[in-house]
C-alpha atoms as a PDB file:
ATOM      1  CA  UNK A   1      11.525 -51.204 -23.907  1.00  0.00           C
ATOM      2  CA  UNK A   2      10.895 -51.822 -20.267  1.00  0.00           C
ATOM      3  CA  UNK A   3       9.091 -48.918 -17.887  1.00  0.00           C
ATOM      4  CA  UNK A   4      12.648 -48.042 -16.500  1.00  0.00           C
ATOM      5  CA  UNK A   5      14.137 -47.011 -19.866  1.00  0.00           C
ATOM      6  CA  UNK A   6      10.887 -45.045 -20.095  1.00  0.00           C
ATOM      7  CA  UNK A   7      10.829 -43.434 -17.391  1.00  0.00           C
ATOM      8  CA  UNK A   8      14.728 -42.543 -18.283  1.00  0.00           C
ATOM      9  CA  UNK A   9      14.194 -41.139 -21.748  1.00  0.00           C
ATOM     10  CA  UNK A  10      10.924 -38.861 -20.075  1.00  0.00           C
ATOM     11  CA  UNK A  11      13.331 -37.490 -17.656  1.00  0.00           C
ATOM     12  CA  UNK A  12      16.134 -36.655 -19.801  1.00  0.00           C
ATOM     13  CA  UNK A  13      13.508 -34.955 -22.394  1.00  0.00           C
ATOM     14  CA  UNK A  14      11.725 -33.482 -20.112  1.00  0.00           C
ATOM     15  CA  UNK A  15      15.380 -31.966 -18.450  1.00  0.00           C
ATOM     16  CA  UNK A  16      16.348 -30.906 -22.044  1.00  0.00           C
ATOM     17  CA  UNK A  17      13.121 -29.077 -22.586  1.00  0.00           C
ATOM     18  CA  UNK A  18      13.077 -27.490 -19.740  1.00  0.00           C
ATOM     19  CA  UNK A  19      17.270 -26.327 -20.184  1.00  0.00           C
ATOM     20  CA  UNK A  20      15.976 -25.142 -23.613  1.00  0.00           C
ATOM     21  CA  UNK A  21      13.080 -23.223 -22.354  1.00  0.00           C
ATOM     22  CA  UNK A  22      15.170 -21.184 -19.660  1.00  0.00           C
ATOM     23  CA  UNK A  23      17.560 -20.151 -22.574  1.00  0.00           C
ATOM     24  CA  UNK A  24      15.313 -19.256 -24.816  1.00  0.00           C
ATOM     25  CA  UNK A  25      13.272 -17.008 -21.905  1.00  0.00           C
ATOM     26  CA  UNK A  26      17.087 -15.742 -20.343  1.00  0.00           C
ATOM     27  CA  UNK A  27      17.760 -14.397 -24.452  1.00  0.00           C
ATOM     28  CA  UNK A  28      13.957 -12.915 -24.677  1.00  0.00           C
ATOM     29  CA  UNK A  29      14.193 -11.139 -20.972  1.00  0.00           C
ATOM     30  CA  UNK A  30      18.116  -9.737 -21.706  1.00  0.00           C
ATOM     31  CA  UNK A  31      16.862  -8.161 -25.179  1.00  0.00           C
ATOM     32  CA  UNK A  32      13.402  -6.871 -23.654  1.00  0.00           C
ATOM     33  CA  UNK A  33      14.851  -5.379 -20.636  1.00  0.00           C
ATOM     34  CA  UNK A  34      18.072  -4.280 -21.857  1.00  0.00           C
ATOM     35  CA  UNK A  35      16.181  -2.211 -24.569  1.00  0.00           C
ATOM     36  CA  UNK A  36      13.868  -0.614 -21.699  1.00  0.00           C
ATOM     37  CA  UNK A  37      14.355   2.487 -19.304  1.00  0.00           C
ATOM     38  CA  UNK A  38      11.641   1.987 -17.373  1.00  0.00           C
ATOM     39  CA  UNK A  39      13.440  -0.543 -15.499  1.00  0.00           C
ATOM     40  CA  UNK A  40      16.630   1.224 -15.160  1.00  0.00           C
ATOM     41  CA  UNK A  41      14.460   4.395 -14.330  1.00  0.00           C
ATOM     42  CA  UNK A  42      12.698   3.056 -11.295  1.00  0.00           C
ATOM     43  CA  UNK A  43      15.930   1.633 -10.211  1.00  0.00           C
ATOM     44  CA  UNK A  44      17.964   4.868  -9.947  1.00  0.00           C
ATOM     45  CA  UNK A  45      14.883   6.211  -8.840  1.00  0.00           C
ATOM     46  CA  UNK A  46      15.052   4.020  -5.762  1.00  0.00           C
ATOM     47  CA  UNK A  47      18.654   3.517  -5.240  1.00  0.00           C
ATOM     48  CA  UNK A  48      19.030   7.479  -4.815  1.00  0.00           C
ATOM     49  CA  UNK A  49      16.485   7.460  -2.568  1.00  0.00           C
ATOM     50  CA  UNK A  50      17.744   4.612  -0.247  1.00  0.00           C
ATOM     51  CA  UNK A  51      20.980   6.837  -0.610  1.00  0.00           C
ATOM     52  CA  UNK A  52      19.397   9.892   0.554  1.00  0.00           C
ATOM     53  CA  UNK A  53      17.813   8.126   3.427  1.00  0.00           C
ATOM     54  CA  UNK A  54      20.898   6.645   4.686  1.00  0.00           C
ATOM     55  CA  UNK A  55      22.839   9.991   4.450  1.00  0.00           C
ATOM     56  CA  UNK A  56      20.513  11.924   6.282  1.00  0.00           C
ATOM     57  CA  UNK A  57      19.859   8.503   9.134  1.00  0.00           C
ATOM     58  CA  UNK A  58      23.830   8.444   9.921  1.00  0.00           C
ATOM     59  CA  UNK A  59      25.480  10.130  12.678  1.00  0.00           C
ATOM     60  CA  UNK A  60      27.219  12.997  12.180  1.00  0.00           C
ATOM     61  CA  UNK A  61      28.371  14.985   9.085  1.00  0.00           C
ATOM     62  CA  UNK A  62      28.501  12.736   6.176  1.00  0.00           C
ATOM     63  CA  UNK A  63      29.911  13.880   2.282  1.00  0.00           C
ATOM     64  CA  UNK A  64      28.849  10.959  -0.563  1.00  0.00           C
ATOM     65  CA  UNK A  65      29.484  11.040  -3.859  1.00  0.00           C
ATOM     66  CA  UNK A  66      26.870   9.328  -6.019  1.00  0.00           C
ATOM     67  CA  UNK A  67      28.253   8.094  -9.559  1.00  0.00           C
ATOM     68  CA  UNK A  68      26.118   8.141 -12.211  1.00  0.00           C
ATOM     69  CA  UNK A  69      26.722   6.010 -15.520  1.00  0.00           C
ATOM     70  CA  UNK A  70      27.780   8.452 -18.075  1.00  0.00           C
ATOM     71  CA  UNK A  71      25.438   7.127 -20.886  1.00  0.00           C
ATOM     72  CA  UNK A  72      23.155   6.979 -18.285  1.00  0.00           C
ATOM     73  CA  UNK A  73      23.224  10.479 -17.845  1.00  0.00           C
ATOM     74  CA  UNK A  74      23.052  11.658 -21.141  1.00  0.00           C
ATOM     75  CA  UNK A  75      19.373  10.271 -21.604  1.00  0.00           C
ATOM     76  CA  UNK A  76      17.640  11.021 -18.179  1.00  0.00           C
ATOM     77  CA  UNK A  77      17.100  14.106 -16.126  1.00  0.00           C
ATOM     78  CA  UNK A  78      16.775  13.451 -12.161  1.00  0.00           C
ATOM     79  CA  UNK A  79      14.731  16.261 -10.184  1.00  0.00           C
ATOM     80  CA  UNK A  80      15.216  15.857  -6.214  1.00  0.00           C
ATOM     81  CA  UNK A  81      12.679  18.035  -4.647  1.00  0.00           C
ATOM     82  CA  UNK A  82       9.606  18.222  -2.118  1.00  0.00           C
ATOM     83  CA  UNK A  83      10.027  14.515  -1.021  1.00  0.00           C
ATOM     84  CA  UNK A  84       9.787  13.072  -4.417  1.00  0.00           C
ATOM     85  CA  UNK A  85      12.915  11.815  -6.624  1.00  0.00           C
ATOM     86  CA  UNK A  86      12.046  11.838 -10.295  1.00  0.00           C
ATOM     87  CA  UNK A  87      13.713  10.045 -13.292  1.00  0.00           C
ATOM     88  CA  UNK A  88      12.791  11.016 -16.862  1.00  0.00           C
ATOM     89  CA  UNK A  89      14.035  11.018 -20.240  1.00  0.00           C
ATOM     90  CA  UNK A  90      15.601  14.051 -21.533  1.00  0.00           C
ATOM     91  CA  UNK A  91      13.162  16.070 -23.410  1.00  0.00           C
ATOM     92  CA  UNK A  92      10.094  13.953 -22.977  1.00  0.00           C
ATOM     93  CA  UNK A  93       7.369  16.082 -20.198  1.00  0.00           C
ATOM     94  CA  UNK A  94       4.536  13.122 -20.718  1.00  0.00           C
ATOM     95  CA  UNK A  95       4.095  11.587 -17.075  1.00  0.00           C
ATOM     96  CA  UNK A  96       4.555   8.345 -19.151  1.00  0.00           C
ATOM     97  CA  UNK A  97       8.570   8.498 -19.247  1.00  0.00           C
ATOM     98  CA  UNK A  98       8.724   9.807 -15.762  1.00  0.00           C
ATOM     99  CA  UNK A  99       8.840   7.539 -12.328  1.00  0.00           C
ATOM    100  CA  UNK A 100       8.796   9.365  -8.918  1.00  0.00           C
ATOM    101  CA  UNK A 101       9.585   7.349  -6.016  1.00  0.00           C
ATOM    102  CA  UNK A 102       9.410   9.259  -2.301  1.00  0.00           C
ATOM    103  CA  UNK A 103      12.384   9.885   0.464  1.00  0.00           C
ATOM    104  CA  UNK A 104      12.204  10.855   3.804  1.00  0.00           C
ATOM    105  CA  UNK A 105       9.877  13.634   4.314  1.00  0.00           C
ATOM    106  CA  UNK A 106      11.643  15.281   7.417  1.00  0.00           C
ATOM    107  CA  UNK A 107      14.370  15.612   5.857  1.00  0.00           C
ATOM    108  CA  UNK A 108      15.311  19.410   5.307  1.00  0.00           C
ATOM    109  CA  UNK A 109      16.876  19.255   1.962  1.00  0.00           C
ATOM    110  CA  UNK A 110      19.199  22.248   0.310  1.00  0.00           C
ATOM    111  CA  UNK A 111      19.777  22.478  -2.886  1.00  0.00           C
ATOM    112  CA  UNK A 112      22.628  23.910  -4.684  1.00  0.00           C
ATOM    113  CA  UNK A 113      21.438  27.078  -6.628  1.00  0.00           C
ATOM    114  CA  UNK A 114      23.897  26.152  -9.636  1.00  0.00           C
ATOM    115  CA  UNK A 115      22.836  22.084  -9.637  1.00  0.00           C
ATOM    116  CA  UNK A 116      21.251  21.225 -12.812  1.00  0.00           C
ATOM    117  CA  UNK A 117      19.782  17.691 -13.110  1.00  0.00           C
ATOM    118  CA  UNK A 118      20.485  16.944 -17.207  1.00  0.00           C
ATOM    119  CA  UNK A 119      23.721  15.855 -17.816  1.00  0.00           C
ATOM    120  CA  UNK A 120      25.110  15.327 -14.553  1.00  0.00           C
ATOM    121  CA  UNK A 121      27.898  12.748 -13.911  1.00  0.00           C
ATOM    122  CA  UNK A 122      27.212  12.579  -9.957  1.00  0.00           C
ATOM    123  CA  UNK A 123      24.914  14.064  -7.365  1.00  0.00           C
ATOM    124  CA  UNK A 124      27.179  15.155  -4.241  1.00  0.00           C
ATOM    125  CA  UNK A 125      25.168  14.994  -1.040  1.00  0.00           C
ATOM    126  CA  UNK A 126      26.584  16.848   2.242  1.00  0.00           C
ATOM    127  CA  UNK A 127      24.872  16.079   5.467  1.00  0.00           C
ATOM    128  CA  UNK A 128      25.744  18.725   8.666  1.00  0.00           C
ATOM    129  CA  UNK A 129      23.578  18.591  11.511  1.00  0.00           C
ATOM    130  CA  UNK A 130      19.934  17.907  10.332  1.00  0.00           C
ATOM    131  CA  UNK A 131      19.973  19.205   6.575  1.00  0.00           C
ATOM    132  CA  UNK A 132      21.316  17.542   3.620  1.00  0.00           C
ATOM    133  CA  UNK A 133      22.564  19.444   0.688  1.00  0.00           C
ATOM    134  CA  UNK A 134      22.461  18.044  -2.820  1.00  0.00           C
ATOM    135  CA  UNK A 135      24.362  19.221  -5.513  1.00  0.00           C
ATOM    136  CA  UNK A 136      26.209  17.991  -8.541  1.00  0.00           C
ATOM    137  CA  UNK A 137      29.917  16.404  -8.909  1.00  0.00           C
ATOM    138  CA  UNK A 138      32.315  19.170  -7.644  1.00  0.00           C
ATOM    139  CA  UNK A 139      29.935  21.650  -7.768  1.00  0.00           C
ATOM    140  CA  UNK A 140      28.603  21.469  -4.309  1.00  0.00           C
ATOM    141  CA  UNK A 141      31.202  23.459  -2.014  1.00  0.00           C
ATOM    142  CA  UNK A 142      31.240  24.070   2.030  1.00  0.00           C
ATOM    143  CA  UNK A 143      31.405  27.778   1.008  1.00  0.00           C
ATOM    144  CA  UNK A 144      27.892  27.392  -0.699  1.00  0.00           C
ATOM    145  CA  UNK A 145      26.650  25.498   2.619  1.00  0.00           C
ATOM    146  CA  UNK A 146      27.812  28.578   4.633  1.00  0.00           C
ATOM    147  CA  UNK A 147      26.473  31.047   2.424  1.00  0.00           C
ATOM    148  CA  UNK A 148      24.066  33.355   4.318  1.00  0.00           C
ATOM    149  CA  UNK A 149      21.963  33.937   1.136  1.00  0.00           C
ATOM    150  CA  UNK A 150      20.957  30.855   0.331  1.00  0.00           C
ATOM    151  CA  UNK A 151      17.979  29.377   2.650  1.00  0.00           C
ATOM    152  CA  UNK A 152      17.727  26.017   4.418  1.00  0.00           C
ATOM    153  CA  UNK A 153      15.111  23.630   5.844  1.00  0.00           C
ATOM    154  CA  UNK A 154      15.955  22.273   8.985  1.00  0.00           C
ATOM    155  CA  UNK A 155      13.895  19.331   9.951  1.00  0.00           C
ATOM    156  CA  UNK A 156      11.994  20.953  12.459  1.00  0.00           C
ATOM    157  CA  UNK A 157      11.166  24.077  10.170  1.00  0.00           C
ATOM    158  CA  UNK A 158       9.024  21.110   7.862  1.00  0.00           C
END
């Protein structure tokens, strides 16, 4: 055998091994992270609160509609409150299962008196003027935003 064929067979092992690593590793991180909340937690965790930010940046009044997974919402409870956004499994109060991530602090939040975080299929957020109300699916209504009763933050009463 001459150094060229060598050099050859090294390469092509070498590619192999390295093919065979990455799907071994792909098949390890897909069972490990598929199996995990944590992941998914801090992800919702931050997606609503990139949502929440972007309601209350945009010009003029603004109604979105957040979808949540249904299985999704079966096992976790969100809380939206005092600049915080907090994921946790249902039924577990050890800071262990939970993951807070912050929003905007000026932003004067409302929330729905009737909204209950578990078992929620969407979180409905209404922006008019400088407050954003959340609420969930159809329950948030502009006859609950115009309700005299119910009290809310403007961003200059933070």
């Amino acid at each position: 055998m001459g150094a060229r064929e060598d050099v050859v067979y090294y390469t092509a092992f070498d590619i192999v091994l390295i093919a065979a690593f990455a799907v071994v590793m792909m098949v390890y991180i897909s069972q490990h992270v598929a199996g995990s909340t944590a992941l998914e937690k801090n992800f919702l965790a931050r997606d609503i609160s990139l949502v929440l930010n972007t309601v209350y940046a945009a010009p003029g009044e603004v109604k979105y509609n957040y979808q949540i997974n249904p299985d999704v919402a079966d096992r976790l409870e969100f809380t939206i409150a005092d600049g915080i956004i907090v994921v946790s499994d249902k039924g577990k109060d050890s800071p262990k299962y939970r993951v807070k991530y912050p929003y905007a602090e000026d932003i004067g939040l409302a929330k729905n008196p009737e909204w209950e975080s578990a078992g929620i299929s969407s979180i409905s957020l209404i922006k008019q003027g400088d407050v954003v109300s959340v609420g969930s699916g159809l329950s948030l209504s502009q006859s609950i935003l115009k309700c005299g009763d119910e009290k809310t933050l403007a961003a200059d009463d933070i």
